[in-house]
C-alpha atoms as a PDB file:
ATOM      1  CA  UNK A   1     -31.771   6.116   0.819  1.00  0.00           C
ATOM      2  CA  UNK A   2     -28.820   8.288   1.105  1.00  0.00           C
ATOM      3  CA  UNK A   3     -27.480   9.993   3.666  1.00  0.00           C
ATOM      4  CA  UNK A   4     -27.000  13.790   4.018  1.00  0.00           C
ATOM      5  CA  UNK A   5     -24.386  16.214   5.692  1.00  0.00           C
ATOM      6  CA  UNK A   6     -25.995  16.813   9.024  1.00  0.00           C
ATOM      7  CA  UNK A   7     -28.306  13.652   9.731  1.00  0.00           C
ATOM      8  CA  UNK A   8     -27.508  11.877  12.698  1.00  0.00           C
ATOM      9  CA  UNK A   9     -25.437   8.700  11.638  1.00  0.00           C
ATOM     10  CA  UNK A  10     -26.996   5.515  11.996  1.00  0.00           C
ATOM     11  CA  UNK A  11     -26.206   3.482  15.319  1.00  0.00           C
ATOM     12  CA  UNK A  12     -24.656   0.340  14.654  1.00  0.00           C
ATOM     13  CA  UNK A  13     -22.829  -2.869  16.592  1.00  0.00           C
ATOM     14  CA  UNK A  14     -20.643  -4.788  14.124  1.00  0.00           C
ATOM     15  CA  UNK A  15     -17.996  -7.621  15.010  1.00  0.00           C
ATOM     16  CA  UNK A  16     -14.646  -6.705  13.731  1.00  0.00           C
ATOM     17  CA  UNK A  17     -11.965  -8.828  12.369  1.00  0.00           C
ATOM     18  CA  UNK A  18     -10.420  -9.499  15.879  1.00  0.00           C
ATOM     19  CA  UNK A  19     -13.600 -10.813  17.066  1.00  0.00           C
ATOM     20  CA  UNK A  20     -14.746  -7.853  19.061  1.00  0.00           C
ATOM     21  CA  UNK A  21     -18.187  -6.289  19.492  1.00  0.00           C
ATOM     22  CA  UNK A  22     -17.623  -2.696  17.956  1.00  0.00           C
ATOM     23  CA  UNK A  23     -20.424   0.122  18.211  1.00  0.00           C
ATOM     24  CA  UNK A  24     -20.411   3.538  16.713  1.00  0.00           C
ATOM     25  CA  UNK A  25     -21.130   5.194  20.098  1.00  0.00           C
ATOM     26  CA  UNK A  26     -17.411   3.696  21.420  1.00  0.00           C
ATOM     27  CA  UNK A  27     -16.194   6.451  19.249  1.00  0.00           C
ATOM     28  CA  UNK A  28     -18.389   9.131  20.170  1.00  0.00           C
ATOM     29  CA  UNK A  29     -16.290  12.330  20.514  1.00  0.00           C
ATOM     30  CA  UNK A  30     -14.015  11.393  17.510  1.00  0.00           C
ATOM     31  CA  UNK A  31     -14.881  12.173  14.011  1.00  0.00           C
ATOM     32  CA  UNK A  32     -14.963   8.919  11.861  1.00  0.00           C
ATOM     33  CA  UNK A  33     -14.251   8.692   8.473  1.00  0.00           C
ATOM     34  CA  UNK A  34     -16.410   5.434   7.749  1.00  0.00           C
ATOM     35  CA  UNK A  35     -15.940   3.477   4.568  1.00  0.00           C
ATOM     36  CA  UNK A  36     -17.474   0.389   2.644  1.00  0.00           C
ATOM     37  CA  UNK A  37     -15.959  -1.501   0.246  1.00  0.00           C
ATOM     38  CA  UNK A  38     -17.450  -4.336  -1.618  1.00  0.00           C
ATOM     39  CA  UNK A  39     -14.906  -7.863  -0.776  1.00  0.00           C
ATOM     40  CA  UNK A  40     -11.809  -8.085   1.003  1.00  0.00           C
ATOM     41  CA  UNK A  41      -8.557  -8.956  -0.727  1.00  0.00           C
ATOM     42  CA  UNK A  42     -10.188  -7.941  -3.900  1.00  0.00           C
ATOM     43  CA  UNK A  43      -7.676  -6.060  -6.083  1.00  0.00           C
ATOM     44  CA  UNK A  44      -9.229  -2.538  -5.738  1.00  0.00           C
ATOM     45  CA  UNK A  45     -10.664  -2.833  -2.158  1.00  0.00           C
ATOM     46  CA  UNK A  46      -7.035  -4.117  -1.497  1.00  0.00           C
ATOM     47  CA  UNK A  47      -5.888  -0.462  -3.268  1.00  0.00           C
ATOM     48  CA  UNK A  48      -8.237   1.358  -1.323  1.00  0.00           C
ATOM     49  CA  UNK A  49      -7.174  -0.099   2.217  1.00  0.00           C
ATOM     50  CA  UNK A  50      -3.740   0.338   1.703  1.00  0.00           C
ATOM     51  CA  UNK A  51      -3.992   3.738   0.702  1.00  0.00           C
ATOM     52  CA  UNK A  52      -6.039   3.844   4.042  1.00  0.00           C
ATOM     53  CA  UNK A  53      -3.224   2.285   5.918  1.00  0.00           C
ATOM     54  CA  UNK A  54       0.194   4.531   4.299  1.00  0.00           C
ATOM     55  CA  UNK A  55      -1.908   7.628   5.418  1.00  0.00           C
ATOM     56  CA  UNK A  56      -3.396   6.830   8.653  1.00  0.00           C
ATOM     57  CA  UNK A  57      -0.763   9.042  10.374  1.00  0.00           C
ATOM     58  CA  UNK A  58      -2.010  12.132   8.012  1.00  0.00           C
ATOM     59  CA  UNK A  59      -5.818  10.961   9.315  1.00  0.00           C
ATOM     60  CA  UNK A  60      -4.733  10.536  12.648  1.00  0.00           C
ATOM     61  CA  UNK A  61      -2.898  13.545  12.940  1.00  0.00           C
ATOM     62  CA  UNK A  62      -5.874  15.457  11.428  1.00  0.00           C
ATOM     63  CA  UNK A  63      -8.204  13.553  14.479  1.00  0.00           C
ATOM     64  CA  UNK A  64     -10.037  11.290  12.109  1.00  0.00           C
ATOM     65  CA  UNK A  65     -10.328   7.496  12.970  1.00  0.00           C
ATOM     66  CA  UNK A  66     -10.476   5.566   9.968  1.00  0.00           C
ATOM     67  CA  UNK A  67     -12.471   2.250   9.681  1.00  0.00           C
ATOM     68  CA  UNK A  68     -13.719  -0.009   7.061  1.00  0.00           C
ATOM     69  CA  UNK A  69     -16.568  -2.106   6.835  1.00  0.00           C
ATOM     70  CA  UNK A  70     -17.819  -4.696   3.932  1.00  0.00           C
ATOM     71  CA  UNK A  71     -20.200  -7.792   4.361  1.00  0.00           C
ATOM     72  CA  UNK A  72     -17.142 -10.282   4.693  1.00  0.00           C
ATOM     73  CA  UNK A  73     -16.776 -12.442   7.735  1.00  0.00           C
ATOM     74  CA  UNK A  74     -14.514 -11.631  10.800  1.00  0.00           C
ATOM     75  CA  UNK A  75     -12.690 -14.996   9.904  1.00  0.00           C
ATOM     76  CA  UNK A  76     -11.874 -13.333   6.463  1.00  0.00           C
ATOM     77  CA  UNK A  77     -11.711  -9.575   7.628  1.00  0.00           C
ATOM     78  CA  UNK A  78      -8.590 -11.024  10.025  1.00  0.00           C
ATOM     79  CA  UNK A  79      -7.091 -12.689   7.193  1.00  0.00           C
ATOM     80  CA  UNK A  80      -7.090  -9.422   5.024  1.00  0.00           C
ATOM     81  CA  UNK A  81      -5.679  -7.246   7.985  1.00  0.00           C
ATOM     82  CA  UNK A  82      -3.039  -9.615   8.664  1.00  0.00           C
ATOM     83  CA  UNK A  83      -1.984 -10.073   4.647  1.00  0.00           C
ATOM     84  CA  UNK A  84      -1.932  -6.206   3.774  1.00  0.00           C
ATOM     85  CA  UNK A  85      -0.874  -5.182   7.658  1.00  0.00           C
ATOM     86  CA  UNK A  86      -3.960  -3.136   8.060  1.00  0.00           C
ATOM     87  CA  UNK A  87      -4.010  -1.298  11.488  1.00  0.00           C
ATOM     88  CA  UNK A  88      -7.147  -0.268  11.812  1.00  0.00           C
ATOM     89  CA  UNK A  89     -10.604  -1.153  12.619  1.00  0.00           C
ATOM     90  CA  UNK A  90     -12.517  -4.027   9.773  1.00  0.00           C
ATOM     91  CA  UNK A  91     -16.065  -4.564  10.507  1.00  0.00           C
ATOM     92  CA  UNK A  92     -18.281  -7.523   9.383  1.00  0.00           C
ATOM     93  CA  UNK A  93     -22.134  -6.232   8.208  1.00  0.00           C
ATOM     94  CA  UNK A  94     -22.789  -9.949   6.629  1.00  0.00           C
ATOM     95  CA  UNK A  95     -26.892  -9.244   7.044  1.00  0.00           C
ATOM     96  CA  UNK A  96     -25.919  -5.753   5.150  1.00  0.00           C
ATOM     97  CA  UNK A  97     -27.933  -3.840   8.029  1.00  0.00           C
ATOM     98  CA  UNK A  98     -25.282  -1.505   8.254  1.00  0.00           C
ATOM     99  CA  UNK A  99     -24.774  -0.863   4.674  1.00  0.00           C
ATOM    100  CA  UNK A 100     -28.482  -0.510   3.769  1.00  0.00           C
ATOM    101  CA  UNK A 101     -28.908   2.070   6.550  1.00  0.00           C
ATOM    102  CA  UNK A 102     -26.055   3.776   5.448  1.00  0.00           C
ATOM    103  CA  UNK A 103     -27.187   4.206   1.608  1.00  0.00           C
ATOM    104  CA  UNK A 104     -24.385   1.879   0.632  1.00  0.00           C
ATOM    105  CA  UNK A 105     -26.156  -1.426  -0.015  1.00  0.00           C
ATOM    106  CA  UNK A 106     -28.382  -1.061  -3.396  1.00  0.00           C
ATOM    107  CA  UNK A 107     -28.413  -1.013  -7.201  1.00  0.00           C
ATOM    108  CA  UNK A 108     -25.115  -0.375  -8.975  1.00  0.00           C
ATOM    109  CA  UNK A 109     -23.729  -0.562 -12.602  1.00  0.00           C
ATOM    110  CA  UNK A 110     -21.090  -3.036 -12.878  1.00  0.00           C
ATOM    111  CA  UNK A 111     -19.388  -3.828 -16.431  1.00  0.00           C
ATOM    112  CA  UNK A 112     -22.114  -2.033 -17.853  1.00  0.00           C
ATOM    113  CA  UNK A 113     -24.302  -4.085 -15.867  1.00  0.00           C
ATOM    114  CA  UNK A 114     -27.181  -3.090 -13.508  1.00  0.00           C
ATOM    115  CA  UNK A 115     -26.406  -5.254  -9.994  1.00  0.00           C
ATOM    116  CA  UNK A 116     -27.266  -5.201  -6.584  1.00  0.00           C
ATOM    117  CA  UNK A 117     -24.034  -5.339  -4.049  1.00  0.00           C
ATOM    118  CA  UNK A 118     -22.239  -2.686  -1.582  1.00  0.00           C
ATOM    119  CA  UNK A 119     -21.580   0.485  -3.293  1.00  0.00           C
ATOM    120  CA  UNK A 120     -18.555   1.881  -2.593  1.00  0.00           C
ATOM    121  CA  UNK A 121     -19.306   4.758   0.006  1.00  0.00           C
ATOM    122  CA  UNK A 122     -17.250   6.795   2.863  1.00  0.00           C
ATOM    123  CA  UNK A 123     -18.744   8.416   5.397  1.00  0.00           C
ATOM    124  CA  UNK A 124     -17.161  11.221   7.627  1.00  0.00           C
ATOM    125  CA  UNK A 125     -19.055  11.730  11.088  1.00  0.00           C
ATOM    126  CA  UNK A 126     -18.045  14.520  13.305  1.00  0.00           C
ATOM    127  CA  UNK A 127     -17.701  13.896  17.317  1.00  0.00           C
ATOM    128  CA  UNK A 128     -21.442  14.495  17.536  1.00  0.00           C
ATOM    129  CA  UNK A 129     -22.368  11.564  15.503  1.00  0.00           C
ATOM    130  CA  UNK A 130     -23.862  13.990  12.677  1.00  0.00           C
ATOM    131  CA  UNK A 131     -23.190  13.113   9.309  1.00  0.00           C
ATOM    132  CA  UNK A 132     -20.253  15.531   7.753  1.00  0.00           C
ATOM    133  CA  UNK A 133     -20.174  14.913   4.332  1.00  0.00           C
ATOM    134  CA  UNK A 134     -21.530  11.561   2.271  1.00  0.00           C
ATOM    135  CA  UNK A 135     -19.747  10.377  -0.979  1.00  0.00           C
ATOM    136  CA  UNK A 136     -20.910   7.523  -2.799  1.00  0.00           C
ATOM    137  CA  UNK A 137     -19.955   5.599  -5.983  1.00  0.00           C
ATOM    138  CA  UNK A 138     -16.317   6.221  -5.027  1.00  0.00           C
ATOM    139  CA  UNK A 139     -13.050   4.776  -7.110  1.00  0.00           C
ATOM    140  CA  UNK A 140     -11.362   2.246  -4.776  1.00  0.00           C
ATOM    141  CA  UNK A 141      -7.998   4.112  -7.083  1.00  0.00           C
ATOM    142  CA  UNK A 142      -7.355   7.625  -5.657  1.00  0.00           C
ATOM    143  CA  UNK A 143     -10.066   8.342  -3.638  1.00  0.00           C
ATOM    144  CA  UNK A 144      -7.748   8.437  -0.298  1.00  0.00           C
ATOM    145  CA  UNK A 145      -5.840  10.748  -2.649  1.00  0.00           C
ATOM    146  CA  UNK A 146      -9.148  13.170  -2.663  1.00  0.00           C
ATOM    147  CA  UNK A 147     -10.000  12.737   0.910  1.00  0.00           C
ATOM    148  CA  UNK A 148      -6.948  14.259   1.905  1.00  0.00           C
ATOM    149  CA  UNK A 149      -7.378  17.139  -1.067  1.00  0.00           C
ATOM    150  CA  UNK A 150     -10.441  17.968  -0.169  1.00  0.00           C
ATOM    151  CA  UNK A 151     -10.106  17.597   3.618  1.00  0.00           C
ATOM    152  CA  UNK A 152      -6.636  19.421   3.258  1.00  0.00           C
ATOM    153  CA  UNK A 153      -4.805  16.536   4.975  1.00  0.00           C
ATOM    154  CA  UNK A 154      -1.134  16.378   4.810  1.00  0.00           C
END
């Protein structure tokens, strides 16, 4: 199941890599540009975060909140904010609730092979907690790069 521009966002509760209960509704009134990427401190999830991280002013300034979610542990979320000096939110979905409900949990080609793991999705929710716009099957190499093309963030 994948999610469309206008559907209300699924609620969620995740533990982030600081330890700390963190729902969707604590950011109700922001718009939330909400990604998943497969493993932590992986080469191209490792790309994709710190592209995340040099342009979080350009987000922030633009009055999106960036966080990242992936089925890795707090233990090992904390580990791969504190290596790459991530400054935003990591959040821990190690049941893959969140990522099923989300579309981003599911069958994916990998090496020409047919696998089932996270698919590499960002989500942007408005303040309402309606879906914006849904992109899926996204390059962990230049996709910030698009965001902030197509979003005209600068």
């Amino acid at each position: 199941m994948r999610l469309e521009p206008g559907t209300t966002a699924p609620a969620f509760t995740l533990t982030s890599a600081s330890g700390k209960r963190v729902s969707l509704s604590s950011f109700k009134g922001q718009r939330v540009l909400l990604y998943a990427y497969p493993a932590a401190m992986t080469p191209g999830c490792t790309k994709q975060a710190c592209d995340f991280r040099d342009n979080l002013q350009a987000f922030a300034a633009s009055g999106l909140t960036v966080i990242g979610f992936s089925p890795d542990s707090p233990e090992k979320l904390a580990e791969f904010a504190s290596s790459d000096d991530l400054p935003f939110v990591l959040l821990s979905d190690p049941d893959r609730t969140v990522l099923t409900k989300y579309g981003a949990w599911g069958e994916k080609k990998l090496y020409g092979k047919v696998v089932t793991g996270v698919i590499r999705s960002t989500f942007l929710i408005s303040t309402t907690g309606k879906i914006e716009h849904a992109f899926y099957n996204v390059k962990a190499t230049g996709h910030v790069a698009k965001l902030m093309r197509d979003f005209d963030i600068h």
